[in-house]
C-alpha atoms as a PDB file:
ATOM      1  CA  UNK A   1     154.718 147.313 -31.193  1.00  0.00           C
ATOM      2  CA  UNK A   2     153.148 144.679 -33.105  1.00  0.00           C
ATOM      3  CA  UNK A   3     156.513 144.011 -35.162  1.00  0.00           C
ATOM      4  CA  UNK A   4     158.478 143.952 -32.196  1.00  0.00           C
ATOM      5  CA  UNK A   5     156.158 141.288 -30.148  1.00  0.00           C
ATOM      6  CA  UNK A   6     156.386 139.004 -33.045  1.00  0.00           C
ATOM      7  CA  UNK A   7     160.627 139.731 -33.334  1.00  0.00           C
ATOM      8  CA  UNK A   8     160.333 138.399 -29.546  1.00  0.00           C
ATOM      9  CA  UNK A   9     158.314 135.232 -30.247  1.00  0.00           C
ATOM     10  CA  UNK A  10     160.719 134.556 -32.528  1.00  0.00           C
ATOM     11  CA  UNK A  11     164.154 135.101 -30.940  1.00  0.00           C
ATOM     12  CA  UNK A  12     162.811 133.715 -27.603  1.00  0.00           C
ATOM     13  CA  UNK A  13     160.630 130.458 -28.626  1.00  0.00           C
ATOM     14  CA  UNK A  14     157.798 132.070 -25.945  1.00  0.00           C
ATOM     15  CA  UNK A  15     154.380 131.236 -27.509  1.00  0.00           C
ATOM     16  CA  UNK A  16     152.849 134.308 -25.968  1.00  0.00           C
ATOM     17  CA  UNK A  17     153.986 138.269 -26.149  1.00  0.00           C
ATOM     18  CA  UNK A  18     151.915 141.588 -25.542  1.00  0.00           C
ATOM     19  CA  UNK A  19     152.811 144.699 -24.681  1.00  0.00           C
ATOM     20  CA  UNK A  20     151.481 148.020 -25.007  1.00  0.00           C
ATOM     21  CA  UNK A  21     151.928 152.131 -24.498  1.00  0.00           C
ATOM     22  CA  UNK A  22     151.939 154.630 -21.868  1.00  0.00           C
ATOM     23  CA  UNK A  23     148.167 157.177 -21.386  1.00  0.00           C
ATOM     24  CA  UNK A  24     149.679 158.734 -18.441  1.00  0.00           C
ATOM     25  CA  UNK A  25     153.021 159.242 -16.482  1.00  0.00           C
ATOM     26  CA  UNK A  26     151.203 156.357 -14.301  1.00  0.00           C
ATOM     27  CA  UNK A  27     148.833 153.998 -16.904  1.00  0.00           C
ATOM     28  CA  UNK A  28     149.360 151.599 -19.523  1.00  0.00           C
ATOM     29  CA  UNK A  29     147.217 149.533 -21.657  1.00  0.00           C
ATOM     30  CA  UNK A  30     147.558 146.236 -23.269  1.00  0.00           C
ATOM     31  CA  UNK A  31     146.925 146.985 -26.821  1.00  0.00           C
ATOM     32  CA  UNK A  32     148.979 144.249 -28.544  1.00  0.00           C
ATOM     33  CA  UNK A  33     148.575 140.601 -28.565  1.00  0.00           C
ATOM     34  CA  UNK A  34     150.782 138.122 -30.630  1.00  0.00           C
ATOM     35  CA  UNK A  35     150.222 134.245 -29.677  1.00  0.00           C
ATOM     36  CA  UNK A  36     146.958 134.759 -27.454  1.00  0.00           C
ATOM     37  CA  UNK A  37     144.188 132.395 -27.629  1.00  0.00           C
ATOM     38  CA  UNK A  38     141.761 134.509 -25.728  1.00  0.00           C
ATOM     39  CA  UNK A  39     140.898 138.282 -26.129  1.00  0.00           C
ATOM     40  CA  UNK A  40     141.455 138.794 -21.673  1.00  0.00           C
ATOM     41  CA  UNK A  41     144.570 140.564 -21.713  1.00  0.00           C
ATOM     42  CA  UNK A  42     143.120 142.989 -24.913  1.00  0.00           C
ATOM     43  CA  UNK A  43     142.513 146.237 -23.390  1.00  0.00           C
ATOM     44  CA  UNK A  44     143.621 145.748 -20.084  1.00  0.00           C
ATOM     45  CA  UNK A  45     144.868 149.050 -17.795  1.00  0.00           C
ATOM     46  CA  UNK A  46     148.228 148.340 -16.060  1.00  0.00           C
ATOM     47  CA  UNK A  47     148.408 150.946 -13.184  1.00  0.00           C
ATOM     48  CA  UNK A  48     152.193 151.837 -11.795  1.00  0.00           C
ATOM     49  CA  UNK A  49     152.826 149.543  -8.989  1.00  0.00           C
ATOM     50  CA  UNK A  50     150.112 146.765 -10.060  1.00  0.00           C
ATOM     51  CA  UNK A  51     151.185 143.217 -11.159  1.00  0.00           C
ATOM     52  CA  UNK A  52     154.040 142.447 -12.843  1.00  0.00           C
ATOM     53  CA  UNK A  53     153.618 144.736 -15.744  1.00  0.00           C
ATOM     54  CA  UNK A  54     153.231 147.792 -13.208  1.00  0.00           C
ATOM     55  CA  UNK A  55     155.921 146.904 -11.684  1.00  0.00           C
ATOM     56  CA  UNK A  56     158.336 146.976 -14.489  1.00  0.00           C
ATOM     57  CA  UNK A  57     156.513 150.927 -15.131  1.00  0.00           C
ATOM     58  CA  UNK A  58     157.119 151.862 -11.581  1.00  0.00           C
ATOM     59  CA  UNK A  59     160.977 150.696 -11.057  1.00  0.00           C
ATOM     60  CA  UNK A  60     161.624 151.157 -14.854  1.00  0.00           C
ATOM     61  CA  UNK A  61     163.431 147.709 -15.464  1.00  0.00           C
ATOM     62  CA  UNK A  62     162.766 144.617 -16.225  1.00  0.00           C
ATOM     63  CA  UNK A  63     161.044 141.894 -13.944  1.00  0.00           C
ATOM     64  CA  UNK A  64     160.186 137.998 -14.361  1.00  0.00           C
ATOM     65  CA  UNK A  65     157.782 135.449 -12.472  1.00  0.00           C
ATOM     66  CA  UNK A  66     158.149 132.102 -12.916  1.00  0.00           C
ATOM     67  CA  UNK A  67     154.958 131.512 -11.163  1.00  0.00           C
ATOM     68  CA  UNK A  68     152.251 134.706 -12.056  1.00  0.00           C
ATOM     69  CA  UNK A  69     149.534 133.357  -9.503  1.00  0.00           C
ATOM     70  CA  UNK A  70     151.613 132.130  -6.887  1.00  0.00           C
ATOM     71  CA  UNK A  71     154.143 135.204  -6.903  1.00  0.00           C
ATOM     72  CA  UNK A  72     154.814 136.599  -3.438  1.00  0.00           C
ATOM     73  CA  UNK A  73     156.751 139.135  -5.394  1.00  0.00           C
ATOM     74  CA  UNK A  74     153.881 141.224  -7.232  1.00  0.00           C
ATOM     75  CA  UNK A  75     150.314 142.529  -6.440  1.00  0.00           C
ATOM     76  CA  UNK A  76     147.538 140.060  -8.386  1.00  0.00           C
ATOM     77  CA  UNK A  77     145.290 142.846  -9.503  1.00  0.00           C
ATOM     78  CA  UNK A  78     145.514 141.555 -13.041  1.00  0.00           C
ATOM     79  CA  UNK A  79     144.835 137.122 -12.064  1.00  0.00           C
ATOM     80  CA  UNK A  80     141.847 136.637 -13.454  1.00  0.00           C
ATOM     81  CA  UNK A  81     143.363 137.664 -17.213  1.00  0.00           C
ATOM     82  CA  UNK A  82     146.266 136.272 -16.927  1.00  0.00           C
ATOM     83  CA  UNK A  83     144.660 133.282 -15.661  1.00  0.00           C
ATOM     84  CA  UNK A  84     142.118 133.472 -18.369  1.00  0.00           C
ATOM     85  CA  UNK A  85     145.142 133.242 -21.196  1.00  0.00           C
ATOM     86  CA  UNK A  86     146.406 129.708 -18.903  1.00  0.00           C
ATOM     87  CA  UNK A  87     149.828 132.151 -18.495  1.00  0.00           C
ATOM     88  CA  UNK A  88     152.098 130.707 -15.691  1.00  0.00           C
ATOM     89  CA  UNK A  89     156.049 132.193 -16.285  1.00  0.00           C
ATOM     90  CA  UNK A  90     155.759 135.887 -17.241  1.00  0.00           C
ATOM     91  CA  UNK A  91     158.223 138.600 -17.840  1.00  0.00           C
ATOM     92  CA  UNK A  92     157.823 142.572 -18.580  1.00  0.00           C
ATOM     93  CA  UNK A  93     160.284 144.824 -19.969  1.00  0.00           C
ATOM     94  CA  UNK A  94     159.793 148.518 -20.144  1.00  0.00           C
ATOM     95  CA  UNK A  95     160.245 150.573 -22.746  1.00  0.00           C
ATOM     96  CA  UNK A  96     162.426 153.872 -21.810  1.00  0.00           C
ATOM     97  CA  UNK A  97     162.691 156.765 -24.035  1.00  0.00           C
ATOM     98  CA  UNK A  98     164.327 159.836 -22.363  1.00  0.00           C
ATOM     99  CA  UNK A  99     164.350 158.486 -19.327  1.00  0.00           C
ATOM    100  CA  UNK A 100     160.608 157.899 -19.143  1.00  0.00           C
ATOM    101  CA  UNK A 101     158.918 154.673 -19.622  1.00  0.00           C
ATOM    102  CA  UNK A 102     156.181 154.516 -22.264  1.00  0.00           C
ATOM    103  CA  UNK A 103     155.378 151.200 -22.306  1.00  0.00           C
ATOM    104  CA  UNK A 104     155.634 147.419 -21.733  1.00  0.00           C
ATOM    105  CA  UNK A 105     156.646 144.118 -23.250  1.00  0.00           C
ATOM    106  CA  UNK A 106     155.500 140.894 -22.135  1.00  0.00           C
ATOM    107  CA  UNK A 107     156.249 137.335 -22.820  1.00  0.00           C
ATOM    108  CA  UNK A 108     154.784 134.746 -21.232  1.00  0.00           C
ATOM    109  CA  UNK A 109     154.718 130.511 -21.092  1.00  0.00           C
ATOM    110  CA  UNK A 110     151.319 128.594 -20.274  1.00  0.00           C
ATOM    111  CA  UNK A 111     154.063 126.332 -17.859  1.00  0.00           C
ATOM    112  CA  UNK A 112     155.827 126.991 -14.748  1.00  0.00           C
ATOM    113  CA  UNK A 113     159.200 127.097 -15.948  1.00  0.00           C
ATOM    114  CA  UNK A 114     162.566 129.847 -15.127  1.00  0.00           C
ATOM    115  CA  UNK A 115     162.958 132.119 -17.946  1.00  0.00           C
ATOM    116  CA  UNK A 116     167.103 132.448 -18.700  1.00  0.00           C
ATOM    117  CA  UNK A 117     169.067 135.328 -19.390  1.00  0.00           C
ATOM    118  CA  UNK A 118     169.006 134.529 -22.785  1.00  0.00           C
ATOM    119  CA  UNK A 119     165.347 134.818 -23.526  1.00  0.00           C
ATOM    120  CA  UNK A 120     165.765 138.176 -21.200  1.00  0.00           C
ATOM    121  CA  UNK A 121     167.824 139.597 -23.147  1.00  0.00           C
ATOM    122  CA  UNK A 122     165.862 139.089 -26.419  1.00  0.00           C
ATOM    123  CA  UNK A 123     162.463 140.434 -24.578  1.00  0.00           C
ATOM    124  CA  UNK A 124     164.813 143.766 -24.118  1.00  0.00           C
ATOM    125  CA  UNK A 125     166.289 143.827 -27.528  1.00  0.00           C
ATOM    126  CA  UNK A 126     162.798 143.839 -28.528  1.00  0.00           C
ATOM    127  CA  UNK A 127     161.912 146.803 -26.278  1.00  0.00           C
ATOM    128  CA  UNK A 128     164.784 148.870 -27.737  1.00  0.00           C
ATOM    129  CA  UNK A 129     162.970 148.515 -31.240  1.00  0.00           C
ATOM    130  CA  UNK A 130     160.321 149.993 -29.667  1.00  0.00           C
ATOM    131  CA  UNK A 131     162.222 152.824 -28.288  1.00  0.00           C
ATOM    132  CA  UNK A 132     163.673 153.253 -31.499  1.00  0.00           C
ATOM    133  CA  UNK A 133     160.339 153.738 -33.295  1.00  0.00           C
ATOM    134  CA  UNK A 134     159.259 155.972 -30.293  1.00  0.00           C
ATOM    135  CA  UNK A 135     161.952 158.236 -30.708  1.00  0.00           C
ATOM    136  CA  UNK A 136     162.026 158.542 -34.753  1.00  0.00           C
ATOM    137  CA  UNK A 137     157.850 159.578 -34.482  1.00  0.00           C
ATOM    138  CA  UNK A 138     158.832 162.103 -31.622  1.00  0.00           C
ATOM    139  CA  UNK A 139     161.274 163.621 -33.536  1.00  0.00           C
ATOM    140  CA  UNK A 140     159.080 163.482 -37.533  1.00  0.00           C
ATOM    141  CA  UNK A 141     156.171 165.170 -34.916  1.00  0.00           C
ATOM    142  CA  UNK A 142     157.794 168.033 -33.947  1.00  0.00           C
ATOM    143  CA  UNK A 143     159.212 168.815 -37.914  1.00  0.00           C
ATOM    144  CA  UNK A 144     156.053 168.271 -38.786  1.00  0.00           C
ATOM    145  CA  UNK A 145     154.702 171.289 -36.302  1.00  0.00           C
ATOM    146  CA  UNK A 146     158.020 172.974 -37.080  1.00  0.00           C
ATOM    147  CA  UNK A 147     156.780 172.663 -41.309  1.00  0.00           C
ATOM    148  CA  UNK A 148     153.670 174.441 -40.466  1.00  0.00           C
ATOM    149  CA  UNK A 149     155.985 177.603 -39.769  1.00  0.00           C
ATOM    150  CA  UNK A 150     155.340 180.201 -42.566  1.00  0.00           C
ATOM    151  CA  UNK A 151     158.538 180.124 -44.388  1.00  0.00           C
ATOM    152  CA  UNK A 152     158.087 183.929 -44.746  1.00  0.00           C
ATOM    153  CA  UNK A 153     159.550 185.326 -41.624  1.00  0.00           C
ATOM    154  CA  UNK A 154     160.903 181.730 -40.428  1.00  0.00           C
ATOM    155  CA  UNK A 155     163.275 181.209 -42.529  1.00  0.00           C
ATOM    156  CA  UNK A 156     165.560 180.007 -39.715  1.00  0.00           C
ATOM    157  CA  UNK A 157     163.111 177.363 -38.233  1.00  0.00           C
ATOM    158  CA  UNK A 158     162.531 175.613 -42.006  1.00  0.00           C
ATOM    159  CA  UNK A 159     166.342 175.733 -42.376  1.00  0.00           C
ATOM    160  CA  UNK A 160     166.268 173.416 -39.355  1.00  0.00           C
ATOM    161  CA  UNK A 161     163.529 171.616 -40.636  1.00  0.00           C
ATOM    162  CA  UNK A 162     165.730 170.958 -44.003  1.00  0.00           C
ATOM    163  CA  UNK A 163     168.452 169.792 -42.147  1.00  0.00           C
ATOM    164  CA  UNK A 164     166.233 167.403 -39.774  1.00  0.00           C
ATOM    165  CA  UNK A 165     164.613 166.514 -43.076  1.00  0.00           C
ATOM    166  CA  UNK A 166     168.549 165.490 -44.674  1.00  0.00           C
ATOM    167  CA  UNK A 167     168.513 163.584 -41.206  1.00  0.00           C
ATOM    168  CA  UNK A 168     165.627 161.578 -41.315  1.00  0.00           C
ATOM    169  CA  UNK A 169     166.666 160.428 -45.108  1.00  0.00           C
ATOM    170  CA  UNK A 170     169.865 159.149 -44.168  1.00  0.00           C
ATOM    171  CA  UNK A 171     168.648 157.321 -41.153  1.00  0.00           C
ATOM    172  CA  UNK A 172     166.274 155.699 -42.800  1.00  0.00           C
ATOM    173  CA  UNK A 173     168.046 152.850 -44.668  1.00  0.00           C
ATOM    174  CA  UNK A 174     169.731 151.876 -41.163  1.00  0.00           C
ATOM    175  CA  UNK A 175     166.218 151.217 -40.050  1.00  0.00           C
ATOM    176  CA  UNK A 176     165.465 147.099 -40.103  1.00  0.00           C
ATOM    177  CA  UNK A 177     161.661 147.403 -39.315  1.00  0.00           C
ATOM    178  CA  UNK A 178     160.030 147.957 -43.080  1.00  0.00           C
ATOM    179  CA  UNK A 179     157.112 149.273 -41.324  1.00  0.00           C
ATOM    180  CA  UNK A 180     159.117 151.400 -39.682  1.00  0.00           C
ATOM    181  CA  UNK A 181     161.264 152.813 -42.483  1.00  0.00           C
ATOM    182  CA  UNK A 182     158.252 153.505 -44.542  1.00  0.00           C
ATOM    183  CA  UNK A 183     156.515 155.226 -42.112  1.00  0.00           C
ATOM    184  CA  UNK A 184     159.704 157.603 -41.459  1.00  0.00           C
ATOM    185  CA  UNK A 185     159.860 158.147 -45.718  1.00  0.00           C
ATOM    186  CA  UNK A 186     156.372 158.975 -45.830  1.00  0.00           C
ATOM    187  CA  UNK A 187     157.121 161.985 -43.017  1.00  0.00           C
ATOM    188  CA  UNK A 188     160.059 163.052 -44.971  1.00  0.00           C
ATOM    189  CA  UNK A 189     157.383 163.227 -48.030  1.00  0.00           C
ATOM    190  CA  UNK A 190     154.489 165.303 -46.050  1.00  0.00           C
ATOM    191  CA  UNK A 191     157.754 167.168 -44.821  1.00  0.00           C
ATOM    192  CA  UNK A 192     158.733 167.741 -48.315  1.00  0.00           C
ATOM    193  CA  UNK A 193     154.964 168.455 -49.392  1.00  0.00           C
ATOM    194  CA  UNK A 194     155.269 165.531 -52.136  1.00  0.00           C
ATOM    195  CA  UNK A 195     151.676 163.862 -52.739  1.00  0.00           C
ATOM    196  CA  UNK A 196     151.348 160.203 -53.692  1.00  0.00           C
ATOM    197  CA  UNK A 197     151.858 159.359 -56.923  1.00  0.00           C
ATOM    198  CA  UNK A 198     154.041 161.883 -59.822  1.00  0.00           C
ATOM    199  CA  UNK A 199     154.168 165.355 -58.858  1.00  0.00           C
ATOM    200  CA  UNK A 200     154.076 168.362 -61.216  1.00  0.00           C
ATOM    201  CA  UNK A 201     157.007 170.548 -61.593  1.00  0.00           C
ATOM    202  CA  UNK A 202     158.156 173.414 -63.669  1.00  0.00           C
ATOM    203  CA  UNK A 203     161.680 172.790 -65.721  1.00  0.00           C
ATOM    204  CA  UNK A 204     163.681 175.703 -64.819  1.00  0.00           C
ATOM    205  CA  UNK A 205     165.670 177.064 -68.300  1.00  0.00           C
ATOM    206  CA  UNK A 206     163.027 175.831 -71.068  1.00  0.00           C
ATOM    207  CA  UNK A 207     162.305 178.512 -73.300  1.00  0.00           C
ATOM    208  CA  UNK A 208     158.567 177.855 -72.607  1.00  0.00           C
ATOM    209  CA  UNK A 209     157.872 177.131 -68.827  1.00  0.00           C
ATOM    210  CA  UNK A 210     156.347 173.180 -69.113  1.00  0.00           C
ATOM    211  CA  UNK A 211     154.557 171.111 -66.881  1.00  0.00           C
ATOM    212  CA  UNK A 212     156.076 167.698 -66.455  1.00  0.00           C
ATOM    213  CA  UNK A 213     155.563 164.366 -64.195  1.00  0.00           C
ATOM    214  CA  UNK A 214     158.675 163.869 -62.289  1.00  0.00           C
ATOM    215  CA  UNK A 215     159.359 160.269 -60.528  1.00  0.00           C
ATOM    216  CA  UNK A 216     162.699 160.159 -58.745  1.00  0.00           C
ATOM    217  CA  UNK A 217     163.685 156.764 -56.704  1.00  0.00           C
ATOM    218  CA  UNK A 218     164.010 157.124 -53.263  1.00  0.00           C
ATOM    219  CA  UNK A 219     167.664 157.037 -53.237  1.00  0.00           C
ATOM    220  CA  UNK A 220     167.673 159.923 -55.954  1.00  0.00           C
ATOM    221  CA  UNK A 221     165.830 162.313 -53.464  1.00  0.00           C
ATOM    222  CA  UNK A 222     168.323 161.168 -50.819  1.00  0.00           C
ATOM    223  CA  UNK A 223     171.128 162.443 -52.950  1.00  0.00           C
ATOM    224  CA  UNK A 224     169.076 165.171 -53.759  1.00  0.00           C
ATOM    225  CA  UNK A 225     169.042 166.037 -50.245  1.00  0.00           C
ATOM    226  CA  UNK A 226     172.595 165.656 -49.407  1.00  0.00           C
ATOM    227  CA  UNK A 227     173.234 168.029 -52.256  1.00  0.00           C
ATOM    228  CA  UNK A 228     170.705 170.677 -51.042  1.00  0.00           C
ATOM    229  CA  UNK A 229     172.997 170.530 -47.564  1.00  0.00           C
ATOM    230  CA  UNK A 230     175.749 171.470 -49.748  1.00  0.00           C
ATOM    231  CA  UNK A 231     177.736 168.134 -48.997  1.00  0.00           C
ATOM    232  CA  UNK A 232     180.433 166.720 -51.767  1.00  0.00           C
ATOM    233  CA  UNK A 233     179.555 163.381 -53.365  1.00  0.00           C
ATOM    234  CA  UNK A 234     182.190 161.526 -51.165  1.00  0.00           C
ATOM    235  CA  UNK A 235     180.332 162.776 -47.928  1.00  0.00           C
ATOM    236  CA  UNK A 236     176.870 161.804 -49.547  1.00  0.00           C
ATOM    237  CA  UNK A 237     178.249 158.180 -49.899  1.00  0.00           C
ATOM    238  CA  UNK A 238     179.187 158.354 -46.556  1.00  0.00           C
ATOM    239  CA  UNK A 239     176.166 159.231 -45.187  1.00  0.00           C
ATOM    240  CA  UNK A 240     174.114 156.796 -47.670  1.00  0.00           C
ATOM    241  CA  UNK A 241     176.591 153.956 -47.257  1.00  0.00           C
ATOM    242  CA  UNK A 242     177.452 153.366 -51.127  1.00  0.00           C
ATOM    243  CA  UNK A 243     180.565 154.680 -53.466  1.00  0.00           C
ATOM    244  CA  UNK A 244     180.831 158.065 -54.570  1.00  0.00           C
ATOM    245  CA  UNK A 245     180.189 156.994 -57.886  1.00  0.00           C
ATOM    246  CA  UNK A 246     176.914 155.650 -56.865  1.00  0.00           C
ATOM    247  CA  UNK A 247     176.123 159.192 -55.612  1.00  0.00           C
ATOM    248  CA  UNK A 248     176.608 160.657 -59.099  1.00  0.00           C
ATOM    249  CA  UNK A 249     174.691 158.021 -60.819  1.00  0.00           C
ATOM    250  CA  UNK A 250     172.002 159.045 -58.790  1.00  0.00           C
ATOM    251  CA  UNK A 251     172.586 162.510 -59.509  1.00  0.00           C
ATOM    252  CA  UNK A 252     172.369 162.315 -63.465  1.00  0.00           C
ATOM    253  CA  UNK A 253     169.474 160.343 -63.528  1.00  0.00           C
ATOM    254  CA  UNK A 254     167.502 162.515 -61.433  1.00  0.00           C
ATOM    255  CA  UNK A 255     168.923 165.541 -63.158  1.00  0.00           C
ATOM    256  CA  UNK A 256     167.530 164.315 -66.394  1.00  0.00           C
ATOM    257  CA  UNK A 257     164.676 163.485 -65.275  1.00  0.00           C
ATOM    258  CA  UNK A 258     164.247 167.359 -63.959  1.00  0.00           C
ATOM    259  CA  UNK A 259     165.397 168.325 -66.747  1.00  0.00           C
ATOM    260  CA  UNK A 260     168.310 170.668 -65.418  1.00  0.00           C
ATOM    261  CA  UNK A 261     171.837 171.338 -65.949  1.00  0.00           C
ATOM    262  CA  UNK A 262     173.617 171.933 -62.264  1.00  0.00           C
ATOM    263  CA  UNK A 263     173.383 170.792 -59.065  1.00  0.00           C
ATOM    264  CA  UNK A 264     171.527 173.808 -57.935  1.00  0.00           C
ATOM    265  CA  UNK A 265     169.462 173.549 -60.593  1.00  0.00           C
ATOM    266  CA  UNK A 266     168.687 170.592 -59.323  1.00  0.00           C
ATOM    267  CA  UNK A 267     167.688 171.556 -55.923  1.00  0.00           C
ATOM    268  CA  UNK A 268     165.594 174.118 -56.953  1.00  0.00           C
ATOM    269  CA  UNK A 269     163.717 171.923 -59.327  1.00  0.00           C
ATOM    270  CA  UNK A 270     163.069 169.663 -56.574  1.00  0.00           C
ATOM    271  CA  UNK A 271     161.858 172.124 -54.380  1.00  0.00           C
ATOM    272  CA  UNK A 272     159.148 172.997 -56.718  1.00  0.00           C
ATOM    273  CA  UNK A 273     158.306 169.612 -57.283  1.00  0.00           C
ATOM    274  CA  UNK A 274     157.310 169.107 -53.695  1.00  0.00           C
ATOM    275  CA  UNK A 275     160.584 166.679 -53.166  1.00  0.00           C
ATOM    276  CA  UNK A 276     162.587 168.424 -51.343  1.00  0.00           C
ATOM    277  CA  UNK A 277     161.148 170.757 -48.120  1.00  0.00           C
END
């Protein structure tokens, strides 16, 4: 929320944007504030129906004021914050996922002045982001719930949980928001059971087992993982958006630094080392 509010400061020029998240199928609160000079808005409860922000959670679109007080258009529940702030031209966008709204974006001028289709536009490209994020922590959630599955006896559900895993990895170098992406790489680790820091792993093949520190890059465990879906280098690349021989670079290196041999060596290894779920 807070990257996206500043992303639509930026791509709209308005000094002002807040937004917040859904508590109920009705109820939203202002949690976010980028621009504000006073703490009024921080906080606030946005019922369905109520002001301008309720009314973009009640008809699920998008809605504009160019005068907040003096709006025949919306209820005036909220005046006395928004009056507090000195906002005059406001407009809230909602933020769908699955057909359900789960929050709101604001932007706002301190002057009375129409707000064009272009800085609409923005304010909704920013609300996508939003969406985007939503849906990606939905999704890591329920692996997460589906990891805690005994893999005795659930072997199916943690095969799903692999592939989700492979997923998650490959989606998350299309992801622009850093904050974002690392978030979605540290699920993939707590998915994986990997702790911060070198993990401990046993080299499969030595003649005495050994304990050694293994440190693979993150686009070594992403080949790693399109290997443990039993893909071919050229649909690895694919998915991970470089050359095939990129994919086996990757390969070697974190082969050697396993210490194995083969590819399913590989995996395996991996595995152990908390890498790979």
């Amino acid at each position: 929320m807070r990257a996206a509010l500043l992303r639509l400061r930026r791509a709209t020029g308005l000094p002002v944007a807040f937004g917040g998240l859904t508590s109920g199928s009705d109820r939203m609160r202002i949690a976010e504030l980028s621009g504000a000079a006073t703490d009024a808005l921080r906080g606030l409860a946005v019922a369905a129906g109520n002001g301008l922000g309720g009314k973009s959670l009640a008809l699920a679109r998008a809605c504009a004021v160019t005068d907040y007080q003096g709006s025949q258009h919306i209820s005036h529940e909220y005046d006395a914050a928004v009056t507090a702030e000195g906002l005059r031209s406001v407009l809230a966008v909602p933020v769908v996922v699955r057909r359900r709204v789960r929050g709101v974006l604001y932007g706002a001028l301190r002057s009375a002045r129409p707000l064009g289709d272009r800085t609409l536009d923005a304010a909704v490209s920013a609300a996508r982001d939003v969406e985007q994020a939503l849906v990606v922590r939905d999704e890591a959630r329920a692996l997460l719930a589906a990891a805690r599955v005994p893999r005795a006896g659930g072997g199916g559900v943690w095969e799903e949980v692999r592939e989700a895993h492979g997923a998650l990895r490959a989606l998350a170098p299309k992801i622009v928001d850093p904050a974002l992406r690392a978030e979605l790489l540290a699920v993939c680790g707590r998915l994986a059971g990997a702790g911060a820091g070198a993990v401990v792993t046993t080299v499969p093949g030595a003649s005495v087992e050994r304990e050694v520190a293994v440190r693979l890059t993150t686009r070594e465990v992403d080949v790693l993982t399109c290997v443990a879906a039993g893909v071919t280098n050229a649909v690895a690349a694919e998915r991970l958006g470089v050359r095939p021989e990129t994919v086996k670079g990757y390969l070697r290196s974190a082969m050697r630094k396993l210490g194995v041999h083969t590819r399913g060596e590989a995996v395996v290894a991996a595995r152990r080392a908390g890498l790979l779920p």
